[in-house]
Protein backbone atom coordinates (compact mmCIF):
# COMPACT_ATOMS: atom_id res chain seq x y z
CA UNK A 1 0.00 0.00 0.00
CA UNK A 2 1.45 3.51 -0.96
CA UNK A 3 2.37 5.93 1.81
CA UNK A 4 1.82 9.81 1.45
CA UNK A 5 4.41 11.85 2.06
CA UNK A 6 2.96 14.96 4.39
CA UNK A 7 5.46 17.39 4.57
CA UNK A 8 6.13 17.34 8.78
CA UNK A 9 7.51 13.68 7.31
CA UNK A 10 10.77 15.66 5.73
CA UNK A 11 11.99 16.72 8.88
CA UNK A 12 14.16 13.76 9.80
CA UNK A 13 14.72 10.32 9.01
CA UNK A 14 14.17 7.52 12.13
CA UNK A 15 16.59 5.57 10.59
CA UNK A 16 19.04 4.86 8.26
CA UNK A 17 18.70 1.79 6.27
CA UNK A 18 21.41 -0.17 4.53
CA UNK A 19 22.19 -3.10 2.20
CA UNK A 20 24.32 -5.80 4.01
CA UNK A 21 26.57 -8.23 1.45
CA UNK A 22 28.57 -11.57 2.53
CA UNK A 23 29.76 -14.85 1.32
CA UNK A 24 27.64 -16.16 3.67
CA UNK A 25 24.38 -14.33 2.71
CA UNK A 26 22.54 -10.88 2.08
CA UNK A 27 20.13 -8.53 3.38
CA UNK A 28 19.47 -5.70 4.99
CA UNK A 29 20.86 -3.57 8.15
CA UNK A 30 19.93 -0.28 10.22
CA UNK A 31 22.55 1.96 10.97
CA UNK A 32 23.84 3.00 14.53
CA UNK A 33 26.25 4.41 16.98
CA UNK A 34 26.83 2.40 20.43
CA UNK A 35 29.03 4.94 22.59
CA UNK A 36 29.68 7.16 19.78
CA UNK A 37 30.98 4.60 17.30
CA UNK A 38 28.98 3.74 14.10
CA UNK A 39 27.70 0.11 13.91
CA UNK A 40 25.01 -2.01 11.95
CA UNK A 41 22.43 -3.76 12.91
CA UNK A 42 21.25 -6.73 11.06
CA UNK A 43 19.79 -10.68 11.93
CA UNK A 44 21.98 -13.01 12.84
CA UNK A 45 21.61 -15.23 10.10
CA UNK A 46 22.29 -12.87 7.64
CA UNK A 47 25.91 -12.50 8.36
CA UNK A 48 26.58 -16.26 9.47
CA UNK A 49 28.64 -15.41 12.83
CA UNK A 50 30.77 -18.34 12.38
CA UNK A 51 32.39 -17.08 9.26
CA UNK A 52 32.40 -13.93 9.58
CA UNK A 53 35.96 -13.20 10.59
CA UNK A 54 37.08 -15.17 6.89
CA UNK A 55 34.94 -13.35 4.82
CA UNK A 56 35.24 -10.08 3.04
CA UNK A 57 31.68 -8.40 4.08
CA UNK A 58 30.42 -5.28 2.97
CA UNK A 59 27.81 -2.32 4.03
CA UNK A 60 26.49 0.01 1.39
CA UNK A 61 24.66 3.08 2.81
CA UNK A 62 22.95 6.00 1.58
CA UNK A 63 23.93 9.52 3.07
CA UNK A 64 20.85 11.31 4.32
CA UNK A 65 22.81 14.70 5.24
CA UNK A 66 22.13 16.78 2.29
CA UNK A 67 20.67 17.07 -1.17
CA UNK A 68 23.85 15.81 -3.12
CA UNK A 69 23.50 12.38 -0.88
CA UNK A 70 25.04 9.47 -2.28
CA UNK A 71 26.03 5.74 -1.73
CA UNK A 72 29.19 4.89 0.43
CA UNK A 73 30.63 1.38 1.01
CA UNK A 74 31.71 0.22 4.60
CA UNK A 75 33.25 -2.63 5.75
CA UNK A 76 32.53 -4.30 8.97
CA UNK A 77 34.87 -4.93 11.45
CA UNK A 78 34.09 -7.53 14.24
CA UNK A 79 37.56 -7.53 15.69
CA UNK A 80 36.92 -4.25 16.84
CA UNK A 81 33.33 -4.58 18.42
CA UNK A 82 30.56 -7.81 17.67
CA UNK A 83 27.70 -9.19 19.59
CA UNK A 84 25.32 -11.39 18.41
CA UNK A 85 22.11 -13.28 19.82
CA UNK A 86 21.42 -16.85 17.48
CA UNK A 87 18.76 -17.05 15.55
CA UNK A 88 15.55 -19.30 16.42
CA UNK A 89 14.69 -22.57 15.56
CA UNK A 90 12.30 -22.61 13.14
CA UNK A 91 8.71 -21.75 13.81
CA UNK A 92 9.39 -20.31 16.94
CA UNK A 93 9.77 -16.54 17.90
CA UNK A 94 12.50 -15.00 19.52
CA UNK A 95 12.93 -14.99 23.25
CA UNK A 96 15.90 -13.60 25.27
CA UNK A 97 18.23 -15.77 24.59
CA UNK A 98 17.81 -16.44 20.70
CA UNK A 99 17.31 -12.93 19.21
CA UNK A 100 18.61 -13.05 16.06
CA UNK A 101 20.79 -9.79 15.54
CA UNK A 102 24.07 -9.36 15.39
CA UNK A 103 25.67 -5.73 16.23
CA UNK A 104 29.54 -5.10 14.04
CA UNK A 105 31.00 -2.27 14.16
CA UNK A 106 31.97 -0.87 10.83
CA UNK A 107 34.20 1.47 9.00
CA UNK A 108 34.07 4.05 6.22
CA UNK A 109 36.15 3.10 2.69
CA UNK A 110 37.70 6.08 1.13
CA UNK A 111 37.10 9.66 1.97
CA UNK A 112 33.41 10.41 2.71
CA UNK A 113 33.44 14.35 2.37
CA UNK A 114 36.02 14.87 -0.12
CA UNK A 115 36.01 18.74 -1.10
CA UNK A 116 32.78 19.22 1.54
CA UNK A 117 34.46 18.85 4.53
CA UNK A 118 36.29 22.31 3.28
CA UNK A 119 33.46 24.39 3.00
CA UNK A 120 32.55 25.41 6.04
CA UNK A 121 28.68 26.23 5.27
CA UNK A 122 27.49 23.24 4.09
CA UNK A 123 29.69 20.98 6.10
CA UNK A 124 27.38 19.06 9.27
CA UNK A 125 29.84 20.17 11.87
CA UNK A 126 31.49 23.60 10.45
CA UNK A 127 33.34 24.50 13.67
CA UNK A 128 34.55 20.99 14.01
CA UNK A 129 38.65 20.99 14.71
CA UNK A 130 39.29 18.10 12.38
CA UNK A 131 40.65 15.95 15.41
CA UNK A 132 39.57 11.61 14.72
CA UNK A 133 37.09 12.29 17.90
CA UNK A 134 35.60 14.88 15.09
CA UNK A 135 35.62 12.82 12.16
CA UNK A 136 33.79 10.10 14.03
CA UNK A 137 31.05 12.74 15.53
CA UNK A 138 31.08 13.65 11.84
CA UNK A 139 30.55 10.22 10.48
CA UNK A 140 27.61 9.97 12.36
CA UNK A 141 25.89 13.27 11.64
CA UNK A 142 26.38 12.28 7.92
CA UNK A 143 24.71 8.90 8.01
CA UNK A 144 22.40 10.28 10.67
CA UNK A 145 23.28 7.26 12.84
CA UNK A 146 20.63 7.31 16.23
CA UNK A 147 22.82 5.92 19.43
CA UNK A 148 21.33 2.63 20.29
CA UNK A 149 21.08 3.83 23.77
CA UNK A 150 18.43 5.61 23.03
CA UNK A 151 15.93 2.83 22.68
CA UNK A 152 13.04 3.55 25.09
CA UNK A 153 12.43 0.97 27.26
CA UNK A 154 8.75 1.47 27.98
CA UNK A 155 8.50 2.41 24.01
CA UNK A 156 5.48 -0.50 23.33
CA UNK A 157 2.52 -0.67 20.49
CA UNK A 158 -0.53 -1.93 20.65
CA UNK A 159 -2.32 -4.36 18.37
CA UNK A 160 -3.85 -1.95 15.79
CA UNK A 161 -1.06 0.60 15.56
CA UNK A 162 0.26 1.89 12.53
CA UNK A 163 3.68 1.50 11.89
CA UNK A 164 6.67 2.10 8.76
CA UNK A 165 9.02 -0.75 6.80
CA UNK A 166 11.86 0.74 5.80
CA UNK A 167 13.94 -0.80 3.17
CA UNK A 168 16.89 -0.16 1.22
CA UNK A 169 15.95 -1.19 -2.91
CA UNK A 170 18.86 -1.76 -5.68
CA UNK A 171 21.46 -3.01 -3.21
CA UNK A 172 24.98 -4.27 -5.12
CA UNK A 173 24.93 -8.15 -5.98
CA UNK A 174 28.63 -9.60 -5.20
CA UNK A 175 28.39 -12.32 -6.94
CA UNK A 176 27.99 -10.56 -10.62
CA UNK A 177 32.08 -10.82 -11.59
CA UNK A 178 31.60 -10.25 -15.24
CA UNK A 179 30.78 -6.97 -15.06
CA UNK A 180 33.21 -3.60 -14.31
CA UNK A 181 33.91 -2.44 -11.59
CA UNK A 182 32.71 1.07 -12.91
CA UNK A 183 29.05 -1.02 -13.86
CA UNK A 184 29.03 -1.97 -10.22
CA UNK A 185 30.02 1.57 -9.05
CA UNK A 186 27.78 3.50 -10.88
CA UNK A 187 24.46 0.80 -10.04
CA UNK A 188 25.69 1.50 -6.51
CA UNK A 189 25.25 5.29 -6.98
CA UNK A 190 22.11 5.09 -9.03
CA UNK A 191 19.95 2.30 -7.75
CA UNK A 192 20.29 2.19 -3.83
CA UNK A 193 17.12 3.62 -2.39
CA UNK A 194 15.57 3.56 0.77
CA UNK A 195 11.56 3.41 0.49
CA UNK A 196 8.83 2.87 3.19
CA UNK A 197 5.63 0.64 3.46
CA UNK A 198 2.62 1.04 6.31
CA UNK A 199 1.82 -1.79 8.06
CA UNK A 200 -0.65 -1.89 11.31
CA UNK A 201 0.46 -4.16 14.75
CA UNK A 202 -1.10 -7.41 14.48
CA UNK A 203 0.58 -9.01 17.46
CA UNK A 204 1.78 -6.56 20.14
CA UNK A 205 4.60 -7.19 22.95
CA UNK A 206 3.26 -7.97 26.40
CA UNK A 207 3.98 -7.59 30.13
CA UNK A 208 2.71 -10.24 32.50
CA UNK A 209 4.35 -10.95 35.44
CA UNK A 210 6.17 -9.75 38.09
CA UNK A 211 9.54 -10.43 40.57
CA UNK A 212 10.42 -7.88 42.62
CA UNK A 213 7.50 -5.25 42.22
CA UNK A 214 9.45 -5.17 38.03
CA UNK A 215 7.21 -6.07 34.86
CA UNK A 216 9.03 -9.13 32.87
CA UNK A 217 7.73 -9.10 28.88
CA UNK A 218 7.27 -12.03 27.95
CA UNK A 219 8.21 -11.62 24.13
CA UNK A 220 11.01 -9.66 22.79
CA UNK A 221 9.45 -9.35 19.15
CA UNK A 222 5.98 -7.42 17.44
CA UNK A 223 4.23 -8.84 14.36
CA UNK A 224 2.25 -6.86 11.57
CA UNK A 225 1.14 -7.16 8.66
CA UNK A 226 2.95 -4.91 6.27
CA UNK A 227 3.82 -6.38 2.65
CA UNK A 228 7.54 -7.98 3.00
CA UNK A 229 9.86 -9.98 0.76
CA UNK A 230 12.58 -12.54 1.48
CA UNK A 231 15.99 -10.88 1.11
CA UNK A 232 14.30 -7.80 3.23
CA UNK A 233 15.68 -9.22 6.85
CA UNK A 234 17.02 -6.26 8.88
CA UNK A 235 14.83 -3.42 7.87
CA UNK A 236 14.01 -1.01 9.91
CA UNK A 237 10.48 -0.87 11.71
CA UNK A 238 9.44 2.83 12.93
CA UNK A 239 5.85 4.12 14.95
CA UNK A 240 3.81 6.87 13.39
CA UNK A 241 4.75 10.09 14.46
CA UNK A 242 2.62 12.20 16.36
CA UNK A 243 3.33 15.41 15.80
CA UNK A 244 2.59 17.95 13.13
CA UNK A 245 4.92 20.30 11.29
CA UNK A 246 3.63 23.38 13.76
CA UNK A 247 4.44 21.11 16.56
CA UNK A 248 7.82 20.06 16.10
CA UNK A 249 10.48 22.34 17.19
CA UNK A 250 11.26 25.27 14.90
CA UNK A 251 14.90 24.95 14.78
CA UNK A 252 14.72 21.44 14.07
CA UNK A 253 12.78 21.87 11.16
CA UNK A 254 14.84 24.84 10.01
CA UNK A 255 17.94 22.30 10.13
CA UNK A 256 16.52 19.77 8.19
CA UNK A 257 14.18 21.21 5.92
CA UNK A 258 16.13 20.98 2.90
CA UNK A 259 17.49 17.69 3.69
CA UNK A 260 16.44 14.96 0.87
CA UNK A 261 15.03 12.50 3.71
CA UNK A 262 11.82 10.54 2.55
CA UNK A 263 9.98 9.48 5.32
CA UNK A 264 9.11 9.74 8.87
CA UNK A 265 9.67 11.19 12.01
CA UNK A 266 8.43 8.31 14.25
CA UNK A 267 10.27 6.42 17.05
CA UNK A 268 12.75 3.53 15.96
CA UNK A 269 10.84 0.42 17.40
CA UNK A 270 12.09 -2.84 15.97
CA UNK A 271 14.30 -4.55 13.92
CA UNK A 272 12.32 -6.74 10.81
CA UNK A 273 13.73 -10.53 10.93
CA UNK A 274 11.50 -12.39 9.25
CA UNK A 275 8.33 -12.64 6.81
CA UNK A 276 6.85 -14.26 3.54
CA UNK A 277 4.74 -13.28 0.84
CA UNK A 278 0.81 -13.30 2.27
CA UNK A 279 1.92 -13.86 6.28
CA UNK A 280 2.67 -11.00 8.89
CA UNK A 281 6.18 -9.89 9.09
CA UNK A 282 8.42 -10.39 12.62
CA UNK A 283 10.75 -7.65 14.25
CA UNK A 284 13.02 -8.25 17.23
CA UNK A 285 12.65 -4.81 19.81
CA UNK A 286 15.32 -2.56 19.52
CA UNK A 287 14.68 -1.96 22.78
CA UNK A 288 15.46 -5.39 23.97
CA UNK A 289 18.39 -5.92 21.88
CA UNK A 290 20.26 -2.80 23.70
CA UNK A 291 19.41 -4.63 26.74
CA UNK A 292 21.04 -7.85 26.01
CA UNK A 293 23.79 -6.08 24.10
CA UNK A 294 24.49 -4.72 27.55
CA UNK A 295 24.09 -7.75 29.15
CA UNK A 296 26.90 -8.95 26.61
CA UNK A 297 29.30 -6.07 27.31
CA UNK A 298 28.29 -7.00 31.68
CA UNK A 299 29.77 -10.47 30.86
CA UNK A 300 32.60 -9.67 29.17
CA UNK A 301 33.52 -6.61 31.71
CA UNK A 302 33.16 -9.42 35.14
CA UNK A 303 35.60 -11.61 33.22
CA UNK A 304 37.80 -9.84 31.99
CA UNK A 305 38.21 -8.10 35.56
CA UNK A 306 38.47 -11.75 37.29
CA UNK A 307 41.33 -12.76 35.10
CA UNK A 308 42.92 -9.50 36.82
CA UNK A 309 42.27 -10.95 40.04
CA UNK A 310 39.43 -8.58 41.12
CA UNK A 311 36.06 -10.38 41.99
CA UNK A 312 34.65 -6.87 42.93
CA UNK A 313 32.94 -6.83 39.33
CA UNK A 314 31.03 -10.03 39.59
CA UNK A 315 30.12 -9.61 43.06
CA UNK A 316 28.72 -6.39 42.03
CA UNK A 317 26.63 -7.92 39.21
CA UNK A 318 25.38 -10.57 41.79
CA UNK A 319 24.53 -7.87 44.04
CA UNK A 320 22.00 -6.14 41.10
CA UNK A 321 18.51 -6.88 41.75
CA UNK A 322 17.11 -9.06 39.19
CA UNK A 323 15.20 -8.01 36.22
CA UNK A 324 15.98 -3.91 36.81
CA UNK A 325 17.55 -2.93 33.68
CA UNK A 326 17.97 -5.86 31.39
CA UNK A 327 14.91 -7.37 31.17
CA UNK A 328 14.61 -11.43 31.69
CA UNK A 329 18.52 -12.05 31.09
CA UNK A 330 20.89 -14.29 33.59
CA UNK A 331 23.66 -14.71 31.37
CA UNK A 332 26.11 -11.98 33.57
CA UNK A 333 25.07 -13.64 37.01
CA UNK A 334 25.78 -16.84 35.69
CA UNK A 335 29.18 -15.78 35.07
CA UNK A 336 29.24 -13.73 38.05
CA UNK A 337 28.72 -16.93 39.86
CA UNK A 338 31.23 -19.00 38.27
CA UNK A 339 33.99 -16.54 39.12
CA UNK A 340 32.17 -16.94 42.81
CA UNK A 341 33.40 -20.72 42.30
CA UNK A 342 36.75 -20.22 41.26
CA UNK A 343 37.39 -17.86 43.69
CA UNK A 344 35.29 -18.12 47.29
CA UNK A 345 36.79 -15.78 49.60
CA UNK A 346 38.43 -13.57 47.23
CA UNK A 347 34.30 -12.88 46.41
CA UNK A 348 33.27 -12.82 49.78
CA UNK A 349 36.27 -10.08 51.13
CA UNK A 350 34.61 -8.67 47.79
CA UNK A 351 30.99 -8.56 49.25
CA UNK A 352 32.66 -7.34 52.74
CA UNK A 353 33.79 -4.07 50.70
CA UNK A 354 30.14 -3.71 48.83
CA UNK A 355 28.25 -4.22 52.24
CA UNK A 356 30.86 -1.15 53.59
CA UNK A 357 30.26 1.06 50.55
CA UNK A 358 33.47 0.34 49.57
CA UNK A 359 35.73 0.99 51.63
CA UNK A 360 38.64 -1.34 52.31
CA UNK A 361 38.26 -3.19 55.57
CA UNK A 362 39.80 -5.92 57.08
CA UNK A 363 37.75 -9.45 56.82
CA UNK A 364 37.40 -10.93 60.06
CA UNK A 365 35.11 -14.07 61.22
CA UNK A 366 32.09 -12.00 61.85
CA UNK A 367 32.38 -9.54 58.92
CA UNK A 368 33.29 -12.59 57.01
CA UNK A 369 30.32 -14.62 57.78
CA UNK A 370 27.73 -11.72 57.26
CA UNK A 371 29.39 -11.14 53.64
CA UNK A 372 28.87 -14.96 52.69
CA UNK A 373 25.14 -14.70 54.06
CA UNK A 374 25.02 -11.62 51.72
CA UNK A 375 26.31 -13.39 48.99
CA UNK A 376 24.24 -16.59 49.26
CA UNK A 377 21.15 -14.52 49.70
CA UNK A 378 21.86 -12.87 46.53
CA UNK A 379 22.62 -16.15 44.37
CA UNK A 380 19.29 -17.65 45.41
CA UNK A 381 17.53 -14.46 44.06
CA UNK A 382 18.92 -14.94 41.04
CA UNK A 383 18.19 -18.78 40.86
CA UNK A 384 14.17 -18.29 42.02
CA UNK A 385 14.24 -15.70 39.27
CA UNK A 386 15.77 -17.09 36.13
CA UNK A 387 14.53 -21.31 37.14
CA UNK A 388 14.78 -22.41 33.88
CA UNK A 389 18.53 -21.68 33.14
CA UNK A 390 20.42 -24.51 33.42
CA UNK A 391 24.00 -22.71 33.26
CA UNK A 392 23.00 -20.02 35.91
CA UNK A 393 21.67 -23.10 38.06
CA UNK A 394 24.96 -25.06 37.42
CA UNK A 395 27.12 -21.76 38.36
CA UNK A 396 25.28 -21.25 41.20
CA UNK A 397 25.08 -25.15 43.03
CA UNK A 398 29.04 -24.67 41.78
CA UNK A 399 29.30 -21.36 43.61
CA UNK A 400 27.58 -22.66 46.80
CA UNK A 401 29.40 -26.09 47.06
CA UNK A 402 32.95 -23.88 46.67
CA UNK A 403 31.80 -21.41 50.04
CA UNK A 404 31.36 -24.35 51.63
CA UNK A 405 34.53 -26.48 50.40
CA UNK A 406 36.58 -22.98 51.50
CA UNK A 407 35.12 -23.17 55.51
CA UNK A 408 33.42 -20.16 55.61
CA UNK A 409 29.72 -20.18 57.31
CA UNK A 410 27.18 -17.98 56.70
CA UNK A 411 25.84 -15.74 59.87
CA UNK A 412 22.25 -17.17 59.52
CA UNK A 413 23.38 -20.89 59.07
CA UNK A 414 22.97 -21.41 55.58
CA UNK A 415 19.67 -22.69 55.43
CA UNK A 416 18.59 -20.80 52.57
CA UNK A 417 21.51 -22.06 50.25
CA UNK A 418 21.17 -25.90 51.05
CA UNK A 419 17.21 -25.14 49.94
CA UNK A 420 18.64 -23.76 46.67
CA UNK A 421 20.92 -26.30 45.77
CA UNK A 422 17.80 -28.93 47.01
CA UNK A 423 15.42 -26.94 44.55
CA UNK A 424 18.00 -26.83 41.92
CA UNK A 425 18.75 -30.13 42.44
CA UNK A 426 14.85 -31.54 41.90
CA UNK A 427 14.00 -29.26 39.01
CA UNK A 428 17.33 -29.94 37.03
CA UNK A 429 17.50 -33.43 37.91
CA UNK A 430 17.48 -34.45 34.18
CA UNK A 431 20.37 -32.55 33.44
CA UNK A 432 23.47 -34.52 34.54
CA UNK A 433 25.98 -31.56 34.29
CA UNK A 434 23.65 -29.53 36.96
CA UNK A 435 22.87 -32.54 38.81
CA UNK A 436 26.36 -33.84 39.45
CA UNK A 437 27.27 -30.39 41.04
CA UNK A 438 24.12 -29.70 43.08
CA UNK A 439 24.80 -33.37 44.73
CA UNK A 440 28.73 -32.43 44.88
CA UNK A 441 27.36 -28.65 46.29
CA UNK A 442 24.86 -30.62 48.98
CA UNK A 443 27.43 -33.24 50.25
CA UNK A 444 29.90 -30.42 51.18
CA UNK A 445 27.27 -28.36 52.66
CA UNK A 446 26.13 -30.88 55.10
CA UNK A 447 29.43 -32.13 56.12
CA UNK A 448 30.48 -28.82 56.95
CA UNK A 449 27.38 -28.61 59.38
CA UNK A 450 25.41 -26.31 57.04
CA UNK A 451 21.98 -27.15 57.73
């Protein structure tokens, strides 16, 4: 179905949507900066993780920061920054911990301002100093890149909304080598596009539950029904805007005005993953994928500080109430537990220092004991709130087994950690990696008098 074009829709873009080419596959991508540096966003199975670092893969975008816009190449670059969420199995939708994006960083080929970035009026950042910090902040404004951390959390639809497919048309096939590389260069120029499609909610996101007076959603993805075809995975999926042209800020249309920008000025919602011809299309929350991409960069932070020796990072992440700011995700506890294992009272001097707002005390019997009642109080939050993961359950029986294999008792007997390992014992029995260590974990706990 067409889409009008009012003109309060020229004011901005609400994303920037790009053709993605690898060995392994093709589609399309969205875009982004995550802490100033410019990424793309695209499904999983598009870029095949696992080959990824032997393959020559490229991004072809179209600049959106003035009239004489025109395709750039980029190449991604997952040695520098890449995290990923596998796809589903098929016929199911995505949950938490199958998501099916992956988030590269990327880099420009060749110059992207040429003679512009000399003339100071029509330059995006005239009174920049030139400095790389600049060029990147530059990069951005050109490709009008929205930071990922921007995804509102309580940004939801309802079933019925209106909403905008953005995709990018003409993108360069690969795989043609008979032709010139001029042929290819100017098809890139000419024929990449971006164009946009309405589509209403079918099949909205939902809260239901609680732990801890927090909301859990129970579905990371939105359907609706706008017209999609396969080879269109990683468009970008926007909301209606609201607002007029008399209601937008004046100095924001004033700026982008003249800009050659098609479409929209609604809220980036989701990410489209999959769809056929006469079905509703799928998109994975942008919303939730900043949240596990944080939950990513939480791992990686706790275990890269415990191979330093400092526990103070995973005790920390143990410490977090459950379910705060990351949605339904255990990955960085379960971590945060296994460094608990490796390393007992190095973690519980650790939770001595949290308890003391962080001050550096000595650990004495008493202080030591309160800390590892702390501690164990924390892990069985985490295991009656995530039940269903085996590797947090495993980390955890292995964490509690190794405070009791090191001597140290809790101040309140540790009654509450022999009925975790007991629970996590009975509703992982089938499991024999999680069962061997909650029996190991419950033998050392009751010879050690912890009952």
């Amino acid at each position: 179905m067409p889409v009008p074009r009012p003109e309060y829709e020229r004011v901005f873009p609400p994303a920037t949507v790009c053709a993605v080419t690898t060995a392994g596959g093709s589609g399309l991508g969205i875009l982004c900066t995550l802490k100033n540096a410019l990424c793309v966003l695209t499904p999983c199975h598009v870029l095949c993780p696992e080959t990824l670092t032997k393959i020559s893969s490229r991004v072809v975008a179209l600049r959106v920061d003035g009239p004489d816009s025109k395709t750039v190449t980029l190449n991604l670059r997952p040695d520098v920054f890449f995290a990923h969420s596998p796809a589903p199995q098929d016929g199911r939708p995505p949950d938490v911990n199958r998501m099916d994006y992956a988030l590269v960083a990327c880099e420009l080929v060749g110059d992207l301002w040429g003679d512009s970035a000399k003339n100071s009026e029509s330059s995006a950042s005239a009174s920049a100093s030139g400095s790389a910090c600049d060029k990147k902040t530059k990069t951005n404004l050109h490709f009008f890149a929205r930071p990922l951390e921007d995804a509102r959390q309580g940004h939801f639809v309802e079933c019925g909304d209106e909403i905008h497919v953005g995709v990018s048309a003409g993108h360069l096939d690969e795989t043609r080598e008979t032709e010139s590389d001029e042929t290819k260069e100017k098809e890139k120029e000419n024929d990449v596009s971006v164009s946009w499609r309405r589509g209403f909610v079918t099949a909205a996101p939902r809260l239901f539950g609680t732990f801890n007076s927090q909301k859990k959603t129970t579905n990371v993805s939105l359907r609706y029904d706008a017209r999609t075809v396969p080879g269109e995975s990683g468009a970008a999926v926007c909301s209606v805007p609201k607002l007029g042209l008399g209601e937008l800020p004046s100095e924001l249309v004033q700026r982008k005005r003249d800009s050659n920008n098609t479409r929209g000025t609604g809220t980036l919602l989701a990410m489209h993953r999959a769809g056929a011809d006469g079905e509703d299309g799928e998109g994975v929350l942008v919303s939730e994928i900043f949240k596990d991409v944080r939950e990513t960069l939480a791992t990686r932070k706790l275990r890269h500080a415990a191979s330093k020796g400092n526990t103070g990072v995973a005790v920390l992440e143990i410490n977090r109430t459950p379910g705060t700011s990351r949605g339904h995700r255990s990955r960085a506890a379960a971590a945060a537990a296994e460094v608990v294992a490796a390393q007992p009272a190095m973690a519980v001097a650790a939770m001595a220092c949290v308890a003391d707002k962080g001050g550096y005390v000595s650990v004495g019997a008493a202080r030591a004991a309160s800390a590892c009642e702390a501690l164990e109080t924390n892990m069985c939050a985490w295991a009656a709130f995530d039940p269903k993961s085996s590797r947090l359950a495993a980390g955890i029986a292995h964490a509690l087994g190794a405070l009791a294999r090191a001597g140290i008792v809790p101040s309140g007997g540790g009654l509450e950690g022999d009925a975790c390992v007991v629970a996590t014992l009975e509703a992982h029995y089938a499991n024999q990696a999680v069962r061997e260590k909650a029996e190991w974990a419950l033998r050392l706990r009751r010879a050690r008098g912890l009952r």
